[in-house]
Protein backbone atom coordinates (compact mmCIF):
# COMPACT_ATOMS: atom_id res chain seq x y z
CA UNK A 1 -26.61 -136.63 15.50
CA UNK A 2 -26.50 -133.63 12.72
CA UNK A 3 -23.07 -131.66 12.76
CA UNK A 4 -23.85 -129.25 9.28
CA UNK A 5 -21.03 -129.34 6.85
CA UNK A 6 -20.91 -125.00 7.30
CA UNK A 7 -19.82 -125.90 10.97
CA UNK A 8 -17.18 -128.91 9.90
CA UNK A 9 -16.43 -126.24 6.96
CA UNK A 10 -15.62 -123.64 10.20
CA UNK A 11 -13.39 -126.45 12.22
CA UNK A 12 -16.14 -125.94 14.90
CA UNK A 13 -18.09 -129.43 14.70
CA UNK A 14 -16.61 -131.25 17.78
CA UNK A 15 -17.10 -128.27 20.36
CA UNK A 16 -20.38 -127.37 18.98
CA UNK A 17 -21.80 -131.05 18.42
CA UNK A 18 -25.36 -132.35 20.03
CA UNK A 19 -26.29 -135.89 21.13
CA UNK A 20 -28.43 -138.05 22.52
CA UNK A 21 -26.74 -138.89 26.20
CA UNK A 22 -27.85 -143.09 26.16
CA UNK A 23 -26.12 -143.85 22.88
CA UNK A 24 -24.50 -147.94 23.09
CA UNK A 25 -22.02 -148.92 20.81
CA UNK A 26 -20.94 -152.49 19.58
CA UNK A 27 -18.18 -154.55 21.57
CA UNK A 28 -15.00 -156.03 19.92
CA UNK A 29 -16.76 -158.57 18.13
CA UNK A 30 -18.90 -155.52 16.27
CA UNK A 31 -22.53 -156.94 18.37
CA UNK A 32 -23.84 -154.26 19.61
CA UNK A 33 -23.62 -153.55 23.30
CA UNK A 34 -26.60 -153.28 25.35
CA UNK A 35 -27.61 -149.62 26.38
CA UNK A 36 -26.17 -147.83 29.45
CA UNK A 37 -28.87 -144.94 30.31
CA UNK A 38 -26.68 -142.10 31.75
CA UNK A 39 -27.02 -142.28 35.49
CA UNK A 40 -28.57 -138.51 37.05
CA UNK A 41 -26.78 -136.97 40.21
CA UNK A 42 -28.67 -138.68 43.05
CA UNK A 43 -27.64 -142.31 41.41
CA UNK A 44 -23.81 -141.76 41.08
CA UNK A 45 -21.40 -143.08 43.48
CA UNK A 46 -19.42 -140.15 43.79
CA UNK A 47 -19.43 -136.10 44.89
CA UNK A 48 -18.67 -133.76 42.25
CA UNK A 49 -16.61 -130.57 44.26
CA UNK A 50 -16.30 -127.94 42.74
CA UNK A 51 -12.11 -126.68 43.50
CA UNK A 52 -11.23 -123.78 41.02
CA UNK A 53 -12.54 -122.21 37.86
CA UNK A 54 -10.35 -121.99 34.73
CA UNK A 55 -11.19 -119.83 31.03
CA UNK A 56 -11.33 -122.92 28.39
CA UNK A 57 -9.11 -125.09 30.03
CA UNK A 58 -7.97 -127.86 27.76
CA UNK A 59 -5.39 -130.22 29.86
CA UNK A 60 -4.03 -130.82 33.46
CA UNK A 61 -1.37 -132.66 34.93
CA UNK A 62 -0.52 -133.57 38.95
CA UNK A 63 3.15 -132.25 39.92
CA UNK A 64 4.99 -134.57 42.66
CA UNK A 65 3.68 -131.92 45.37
CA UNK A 66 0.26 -132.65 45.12
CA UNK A 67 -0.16 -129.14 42.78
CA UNK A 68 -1.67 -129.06 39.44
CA UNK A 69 -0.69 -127.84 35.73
CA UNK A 70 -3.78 -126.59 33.86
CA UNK A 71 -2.95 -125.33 30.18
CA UNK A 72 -5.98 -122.73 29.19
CA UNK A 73 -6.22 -122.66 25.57
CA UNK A 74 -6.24 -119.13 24.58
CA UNK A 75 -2.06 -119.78 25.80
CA UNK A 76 -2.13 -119.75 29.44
CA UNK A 77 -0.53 -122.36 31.91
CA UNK A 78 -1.69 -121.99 35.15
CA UNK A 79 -0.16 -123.80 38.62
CA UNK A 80 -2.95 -124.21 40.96
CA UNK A 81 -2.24 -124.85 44.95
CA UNK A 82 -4.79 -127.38 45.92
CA UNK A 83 -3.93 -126.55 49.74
CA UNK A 84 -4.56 -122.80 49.53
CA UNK A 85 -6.52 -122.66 45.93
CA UNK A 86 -4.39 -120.06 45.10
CA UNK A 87 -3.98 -119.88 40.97
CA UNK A 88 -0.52 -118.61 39.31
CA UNK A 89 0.67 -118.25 35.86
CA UNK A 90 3.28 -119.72 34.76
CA UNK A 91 5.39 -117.87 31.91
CA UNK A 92 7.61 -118.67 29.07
CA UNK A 93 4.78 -120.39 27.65
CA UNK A 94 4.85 -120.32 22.76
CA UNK A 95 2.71 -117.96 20.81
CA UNK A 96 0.06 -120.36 20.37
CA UNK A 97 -2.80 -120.01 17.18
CA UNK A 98 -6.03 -119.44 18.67
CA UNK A 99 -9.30 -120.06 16.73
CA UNK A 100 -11.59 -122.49 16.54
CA UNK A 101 -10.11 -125.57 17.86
CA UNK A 102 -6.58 -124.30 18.07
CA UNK A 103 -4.95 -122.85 20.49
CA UNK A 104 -2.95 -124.03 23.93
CA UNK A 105 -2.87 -128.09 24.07
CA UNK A 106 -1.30 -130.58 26.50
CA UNK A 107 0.85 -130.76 29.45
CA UNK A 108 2.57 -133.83 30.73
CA UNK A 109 5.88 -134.73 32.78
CA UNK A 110 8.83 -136.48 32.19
CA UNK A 111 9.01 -139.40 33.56
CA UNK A 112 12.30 -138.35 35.47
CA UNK A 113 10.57 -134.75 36.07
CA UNK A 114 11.38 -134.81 39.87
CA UNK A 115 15.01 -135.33 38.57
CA UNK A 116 15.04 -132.87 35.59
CA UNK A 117 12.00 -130.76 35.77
CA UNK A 118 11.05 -131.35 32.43
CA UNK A 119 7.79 -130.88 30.79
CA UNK A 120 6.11 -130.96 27.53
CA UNK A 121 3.50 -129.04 25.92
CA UNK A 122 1.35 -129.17 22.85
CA UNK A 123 -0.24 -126.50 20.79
CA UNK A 124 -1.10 -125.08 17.47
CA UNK A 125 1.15 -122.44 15.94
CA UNK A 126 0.98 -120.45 13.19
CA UNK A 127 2.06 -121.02 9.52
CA UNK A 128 2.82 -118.80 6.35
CA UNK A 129 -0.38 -118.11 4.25
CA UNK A 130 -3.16 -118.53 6.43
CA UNK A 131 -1.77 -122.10 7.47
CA UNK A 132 -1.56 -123.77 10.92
CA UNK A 133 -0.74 -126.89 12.63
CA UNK A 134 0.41 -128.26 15.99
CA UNK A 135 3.39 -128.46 17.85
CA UNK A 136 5.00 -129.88 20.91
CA UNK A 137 8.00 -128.67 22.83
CA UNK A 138 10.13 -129.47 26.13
CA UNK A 139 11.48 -127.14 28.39
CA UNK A 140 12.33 -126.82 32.50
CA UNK A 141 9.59 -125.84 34.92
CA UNK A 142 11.11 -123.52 37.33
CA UNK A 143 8.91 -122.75 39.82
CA UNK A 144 9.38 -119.72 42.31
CA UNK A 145 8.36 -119.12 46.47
CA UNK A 146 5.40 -117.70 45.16
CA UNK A 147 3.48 -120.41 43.20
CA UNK A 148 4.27 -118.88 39.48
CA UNK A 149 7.18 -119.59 37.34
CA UNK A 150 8.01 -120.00 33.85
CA UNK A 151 9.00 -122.18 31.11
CA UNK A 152 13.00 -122.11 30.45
CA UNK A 153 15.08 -123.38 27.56
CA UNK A 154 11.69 -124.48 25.56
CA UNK A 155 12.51 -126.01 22.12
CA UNK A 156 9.91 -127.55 19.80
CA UNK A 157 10.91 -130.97 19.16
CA UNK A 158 8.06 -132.18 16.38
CA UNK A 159 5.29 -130.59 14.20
CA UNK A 160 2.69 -131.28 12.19
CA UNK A 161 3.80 -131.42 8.48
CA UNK A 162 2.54 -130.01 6.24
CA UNK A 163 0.82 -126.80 7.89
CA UNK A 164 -2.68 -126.45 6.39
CA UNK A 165 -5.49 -124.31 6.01
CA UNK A 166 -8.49 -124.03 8.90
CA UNK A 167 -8.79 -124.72 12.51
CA UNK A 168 -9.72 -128.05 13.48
CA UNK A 169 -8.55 -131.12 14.42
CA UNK A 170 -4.63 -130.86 15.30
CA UNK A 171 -5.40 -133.72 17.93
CA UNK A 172 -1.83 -133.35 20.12
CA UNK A 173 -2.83 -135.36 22.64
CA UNK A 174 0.74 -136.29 24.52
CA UNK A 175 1.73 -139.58 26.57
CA UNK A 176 5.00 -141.54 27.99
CA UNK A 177 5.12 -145.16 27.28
CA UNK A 178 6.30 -147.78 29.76
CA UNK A 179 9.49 -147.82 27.08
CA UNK A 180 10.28 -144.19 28.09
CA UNK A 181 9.14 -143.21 24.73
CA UNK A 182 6.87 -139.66 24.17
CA UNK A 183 3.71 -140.91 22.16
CA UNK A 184 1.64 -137.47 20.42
CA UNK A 185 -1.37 -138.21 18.63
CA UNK A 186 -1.63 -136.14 14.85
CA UNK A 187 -5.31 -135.65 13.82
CA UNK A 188 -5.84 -135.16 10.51
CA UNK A 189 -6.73 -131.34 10.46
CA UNK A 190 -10.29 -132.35 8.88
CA UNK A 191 -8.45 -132.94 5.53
CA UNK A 192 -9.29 -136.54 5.23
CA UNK A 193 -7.14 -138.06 2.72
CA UNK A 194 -3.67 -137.27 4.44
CA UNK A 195 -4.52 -139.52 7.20
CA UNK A 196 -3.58 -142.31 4.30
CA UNK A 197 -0.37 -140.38 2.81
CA UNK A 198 3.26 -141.59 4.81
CA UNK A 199 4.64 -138.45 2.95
CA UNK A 200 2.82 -136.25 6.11
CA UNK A 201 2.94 -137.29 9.59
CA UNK A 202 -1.31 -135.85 9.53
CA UNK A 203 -3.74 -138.46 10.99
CA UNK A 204 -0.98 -140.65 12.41
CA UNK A 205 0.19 -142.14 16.04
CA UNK A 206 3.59 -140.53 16.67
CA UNK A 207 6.48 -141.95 18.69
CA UNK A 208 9.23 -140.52 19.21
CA UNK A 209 12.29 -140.29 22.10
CA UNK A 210 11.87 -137.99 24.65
CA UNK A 211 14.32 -135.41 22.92
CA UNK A 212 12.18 -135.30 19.78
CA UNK A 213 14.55 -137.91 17.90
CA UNK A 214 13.45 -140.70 15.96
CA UNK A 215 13.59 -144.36 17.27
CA UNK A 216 15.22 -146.79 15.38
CA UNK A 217 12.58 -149.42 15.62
CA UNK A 218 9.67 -147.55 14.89
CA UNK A 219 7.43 -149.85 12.30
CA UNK A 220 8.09 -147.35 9.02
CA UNK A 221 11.76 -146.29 10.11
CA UNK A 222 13.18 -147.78 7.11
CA UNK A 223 11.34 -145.75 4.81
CA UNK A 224 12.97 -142.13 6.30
CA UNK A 225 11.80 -138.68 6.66
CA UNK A 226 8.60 -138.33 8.43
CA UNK A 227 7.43 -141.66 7.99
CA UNK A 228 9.77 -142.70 10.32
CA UNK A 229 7.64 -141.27 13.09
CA UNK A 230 4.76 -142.75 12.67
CA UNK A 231 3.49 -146.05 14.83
CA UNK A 232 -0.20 -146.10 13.73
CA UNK A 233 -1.75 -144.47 10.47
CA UNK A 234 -5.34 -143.82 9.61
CA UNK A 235 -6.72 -141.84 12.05
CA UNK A 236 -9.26 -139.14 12.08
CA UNK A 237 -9.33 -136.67 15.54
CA UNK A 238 -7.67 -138.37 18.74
CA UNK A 239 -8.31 -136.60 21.15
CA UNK A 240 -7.37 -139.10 24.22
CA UNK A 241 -4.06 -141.72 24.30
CA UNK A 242 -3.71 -143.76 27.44
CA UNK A 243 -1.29 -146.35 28.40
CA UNK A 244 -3.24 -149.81 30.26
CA UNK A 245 -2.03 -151.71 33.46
CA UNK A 246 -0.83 -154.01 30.62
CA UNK A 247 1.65 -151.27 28.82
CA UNK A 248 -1.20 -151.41 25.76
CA UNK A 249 -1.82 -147.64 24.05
CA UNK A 250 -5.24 -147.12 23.46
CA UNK A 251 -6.71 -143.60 21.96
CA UNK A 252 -10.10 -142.51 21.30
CA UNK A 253 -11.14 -140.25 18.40
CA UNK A 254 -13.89 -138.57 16.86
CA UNK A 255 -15.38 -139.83 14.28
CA UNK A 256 -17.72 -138.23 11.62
CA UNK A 257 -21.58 -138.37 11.96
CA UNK A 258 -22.06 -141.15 14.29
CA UNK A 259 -18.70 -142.86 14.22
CA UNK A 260 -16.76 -141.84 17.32
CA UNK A 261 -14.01 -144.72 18.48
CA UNK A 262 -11.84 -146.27 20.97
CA UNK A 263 -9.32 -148.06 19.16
CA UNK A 264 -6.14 -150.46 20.91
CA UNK A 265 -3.00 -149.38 18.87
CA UNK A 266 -1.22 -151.85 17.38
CA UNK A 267 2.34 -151.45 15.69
CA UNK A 268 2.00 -150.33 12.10
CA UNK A 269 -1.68 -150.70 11.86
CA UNK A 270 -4.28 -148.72 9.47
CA UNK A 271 -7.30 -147.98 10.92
CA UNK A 272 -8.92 -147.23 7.93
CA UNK A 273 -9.99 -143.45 8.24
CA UNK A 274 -11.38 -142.07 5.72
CA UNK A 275 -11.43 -145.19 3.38
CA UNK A 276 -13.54 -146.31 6.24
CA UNK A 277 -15.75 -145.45 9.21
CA UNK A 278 -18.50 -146.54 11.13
CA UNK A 279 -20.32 -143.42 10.67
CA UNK A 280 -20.94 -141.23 7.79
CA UNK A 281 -19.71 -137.98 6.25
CA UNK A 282 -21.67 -135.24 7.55
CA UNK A 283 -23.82 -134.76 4.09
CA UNK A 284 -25.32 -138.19 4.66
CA UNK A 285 -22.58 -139.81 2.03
CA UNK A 286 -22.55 -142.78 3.24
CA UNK A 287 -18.98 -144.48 4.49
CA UNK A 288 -17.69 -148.13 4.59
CA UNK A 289 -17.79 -149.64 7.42
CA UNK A 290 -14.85 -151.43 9.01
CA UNK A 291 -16.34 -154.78 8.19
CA UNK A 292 -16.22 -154.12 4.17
CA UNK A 293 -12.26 -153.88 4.98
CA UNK A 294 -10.92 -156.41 7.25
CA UNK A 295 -7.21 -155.25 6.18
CA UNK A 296 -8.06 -152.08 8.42
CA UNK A 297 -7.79 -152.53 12.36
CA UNK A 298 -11.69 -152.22 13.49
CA UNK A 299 -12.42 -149.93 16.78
CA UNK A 300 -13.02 -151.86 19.78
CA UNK A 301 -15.81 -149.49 21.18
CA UNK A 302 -17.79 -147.32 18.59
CA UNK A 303 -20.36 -144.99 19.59
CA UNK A 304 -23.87 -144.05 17.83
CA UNK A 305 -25.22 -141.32 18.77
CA UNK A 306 -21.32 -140.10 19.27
CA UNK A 307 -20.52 -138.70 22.66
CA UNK A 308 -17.57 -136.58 21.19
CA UNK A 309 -14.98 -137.79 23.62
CA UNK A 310 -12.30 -135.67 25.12
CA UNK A 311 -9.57 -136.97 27.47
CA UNK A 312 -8.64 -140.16 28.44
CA UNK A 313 -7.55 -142.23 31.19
CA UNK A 314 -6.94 -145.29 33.00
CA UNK A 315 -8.00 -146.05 36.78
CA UNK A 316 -5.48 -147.31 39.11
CA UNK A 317 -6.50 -145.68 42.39
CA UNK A 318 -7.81 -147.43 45.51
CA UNK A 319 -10.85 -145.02 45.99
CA UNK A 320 -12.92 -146.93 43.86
CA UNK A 321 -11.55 -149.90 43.65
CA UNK A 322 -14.51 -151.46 41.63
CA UNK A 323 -13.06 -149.12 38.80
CA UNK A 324 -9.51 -150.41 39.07
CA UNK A 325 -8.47 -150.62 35.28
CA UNK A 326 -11.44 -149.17 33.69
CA UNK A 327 -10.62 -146.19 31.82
CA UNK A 328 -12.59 -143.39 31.81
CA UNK A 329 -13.32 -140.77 28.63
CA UNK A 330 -14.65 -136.92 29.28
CA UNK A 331 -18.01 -136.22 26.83
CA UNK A 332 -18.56 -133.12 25.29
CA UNK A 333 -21.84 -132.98 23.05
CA UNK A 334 -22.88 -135.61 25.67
CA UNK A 335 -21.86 -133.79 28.65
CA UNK A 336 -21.13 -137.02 30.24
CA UNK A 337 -18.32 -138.82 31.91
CA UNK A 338 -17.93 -142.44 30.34
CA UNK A 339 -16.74 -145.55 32.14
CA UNK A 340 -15.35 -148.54 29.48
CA UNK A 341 -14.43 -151.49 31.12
CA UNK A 342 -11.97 -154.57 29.40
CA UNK A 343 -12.18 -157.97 29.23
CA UNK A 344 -8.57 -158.57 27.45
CA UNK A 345 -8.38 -156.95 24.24
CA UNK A 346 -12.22 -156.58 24.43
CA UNK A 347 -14.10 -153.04 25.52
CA UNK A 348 -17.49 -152.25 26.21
CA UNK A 349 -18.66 -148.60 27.68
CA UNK A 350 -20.05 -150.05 31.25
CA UNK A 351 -21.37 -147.04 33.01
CA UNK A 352 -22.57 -143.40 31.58
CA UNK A 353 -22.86 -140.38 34.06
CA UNK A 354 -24.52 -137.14 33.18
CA UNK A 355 -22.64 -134.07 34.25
CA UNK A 356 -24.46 -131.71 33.01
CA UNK A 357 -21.62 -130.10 31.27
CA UNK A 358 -19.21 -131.00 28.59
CA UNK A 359 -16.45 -132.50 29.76
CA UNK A 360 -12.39 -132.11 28.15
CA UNK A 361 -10.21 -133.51 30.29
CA UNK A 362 -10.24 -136.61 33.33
CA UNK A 363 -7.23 -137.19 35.42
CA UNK A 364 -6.37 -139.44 38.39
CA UNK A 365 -5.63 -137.69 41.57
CA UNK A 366 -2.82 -138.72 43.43
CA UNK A 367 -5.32 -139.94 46.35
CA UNK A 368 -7.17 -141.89 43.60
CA UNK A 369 -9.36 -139.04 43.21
CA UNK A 370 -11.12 -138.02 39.80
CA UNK A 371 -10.37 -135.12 38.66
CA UNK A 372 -12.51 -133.41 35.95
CA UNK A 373 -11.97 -130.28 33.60
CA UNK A 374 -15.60 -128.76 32.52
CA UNK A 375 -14.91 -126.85 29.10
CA UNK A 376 -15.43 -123.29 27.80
CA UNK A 377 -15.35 -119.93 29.75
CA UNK A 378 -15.75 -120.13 33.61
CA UNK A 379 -15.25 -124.16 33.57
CA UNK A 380 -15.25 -125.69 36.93
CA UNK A 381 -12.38 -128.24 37.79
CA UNK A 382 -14.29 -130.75 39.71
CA UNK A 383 -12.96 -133.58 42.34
CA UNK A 384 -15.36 -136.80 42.35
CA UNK A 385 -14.45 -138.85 45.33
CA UNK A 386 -16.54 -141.84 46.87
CA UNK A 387 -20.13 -140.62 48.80
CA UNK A 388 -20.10 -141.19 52.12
């Protein structure tokens, strides 16, 4: 795959990106895994529906009615009736930073939302002097008779530090542990080296408690100030964290020219970015690859030609229940939806389906549907269930 260094220059890369849709990457021993051709309409096991239409839609999560939170990214949150398909926005929402790859991030719950009505979002805000960088904040969804609602009491509880120049890769991807913790994923803001420096909290895994305090048993506590965030360093653009049936956080990211991952996170680890990579920068300098390093936690999963993934999930439903515990990752430049499946620690990508259209976001229904965000202007949220 080609991404030109004008386009990385312009924060632009990931969203514009084009691949080849049959790309196979190698396993967790780092053999390469044999080829899974993307399967056309009339060979997948599902229906695509078509439900709503959103403008760039970026994230979506299920309320405990059955509804759905969809956060747009030029700053809209939108609360969609499935019953009636009737589409409200929801206010209160932060000045978010729009441009290139910023803008309006993730939405997720509580975990004690039907107590507290708490949610959190993600998003890039400005800085001084041209800089940016993202953000996440908690406040109470208070929904009125109507559908619509807003925001109340929001406070930002973490950023990015420091705020830097351009538009790309904030990452913010947002998800609650099985310890109650709230887990945000930091890209690196296609600066490269800070992914390496403990002095910013850029290319990192970020735990944290649920009020935005810090936990005292993170791995770097002891060191202090915003090292004492981090879980996971060396990271280039995750754009997908997922908890397993197993309580085990695994997040997928970007890489450069054919290097895309899906790493398990481990306490403390370095995963090497940009020291090194399975693929290469986008001038054709070439990288190190994880096996020249074996201090560096290696990628389970690595993909070449990339498939840019976006989202990221794990099945639990009993609609397909040959997917139980496979997760599943949305493909942009691929305009795919990829199926890895796990033998322990182990992952392989097991099934490819074309969609015709990039894909940002995959959710579980709570029938055990999938649920599907298309991206860009006009995208289609889509329902896959089982055909008949």
């Amino acid at each position: 795959m080609t991404r030109t260094p004008l386009l990385l220059a312009l924060g632009l890369l990931p969203i514009l990106a084009t691949t080849a849709c049959n790309a196979a990457g190698p396993d967790a021993s780092g053999q390469k895994a044999p080829a899974t051709a993307a399967a056309s309409a009339d060979q997948r096991p599902f229906t695509a529906t078509e439900v709503s239409r959103f403008d760039q839609p970026w994230a979506m999560t299920f309320l405990p009615d059955g509804s759905l939170l969809v956060t747009e990214k030029r700053g809209k949150l939108q609360h969609l009736d499935l019953g009636s398909g009737q589409k409200h926005e929801i206010t209160g929402v932060p000045k978010v930073a729009y441009g290139g790859q910023g803008g309006f991030g993730d939405v997720i719950l509580h975990p004690d939302f039907a107590r507290n009505r708490v949610v959190y979002v993600s998003y890039a805000e400005e800085g001084t002097l041209d800089t940016r960088g993202a953000a996440v904040a908690r406040a109470t969804l208070a929904l009125d008779a109507n559908g619509g609602g807003q925001l109340k009491d929001l406070k930002v509880i973490w950023r990015q530090t420091p705020k830097v120049s351009g538009e790309g890769h904030y990452g913010h991807r947002l998800a609650f542990g099985p310890d109650g913790k709230l887990w945000i994923s930091s890209s690196e803001r296609q600066k490269f080296d800070p992914a390496q420096d403990m002095s910013g909290n850029l290319g990192k895994i970020i735990r944290l408690n649920d009020d935005g305090s810090l936990p005292a048993d993170n791995p770097f506590a002891s060191q202090g100030g915003v090292a004492a965030q981090v879980w996971s360093l060396g990271h280039r653009n995750v754009l997908g964290i997922a908890f397993d049936a197993n309580g085990k956080l695994w997040a997928q990211e970007m890489g450069p020219a054919g290097g895309d991952e899906l790493n398990l996170i481990v306490r403390g680890a370095n995963y090497g970015y940009p020291i090194v990579s399975n693929g290469d920068h986008y001038d054709g300098r070439p990288i190190p690859d994880h096996d020249t390093r074996p201090e560096f936690a290696a990628p389970k999963v690595t993909w070449n030609p990339v498939i840019s993934p976006a989202g990221l999930m794990f099945y639990s439903g009993s609609l397909f229940p040959q997917w139980k515990g496979s997760a599943f990752i949305g493909g942009l430049s691929s305009t795919s939806l990829v199926r890895v499946a796990f033998d322990g620690d182990s992952a392989r990508e097991a099934e490819r389906f074309n969609m015709g259209e990039r894909i940002r976001e995959v959710e579980q229904g709570p029938d055990g549907a999938l649920w599907l965000l298309e991206d860009g202007s006009k995208a289609r949220l889509l329902k896959l269930t089982p055909k008949a």
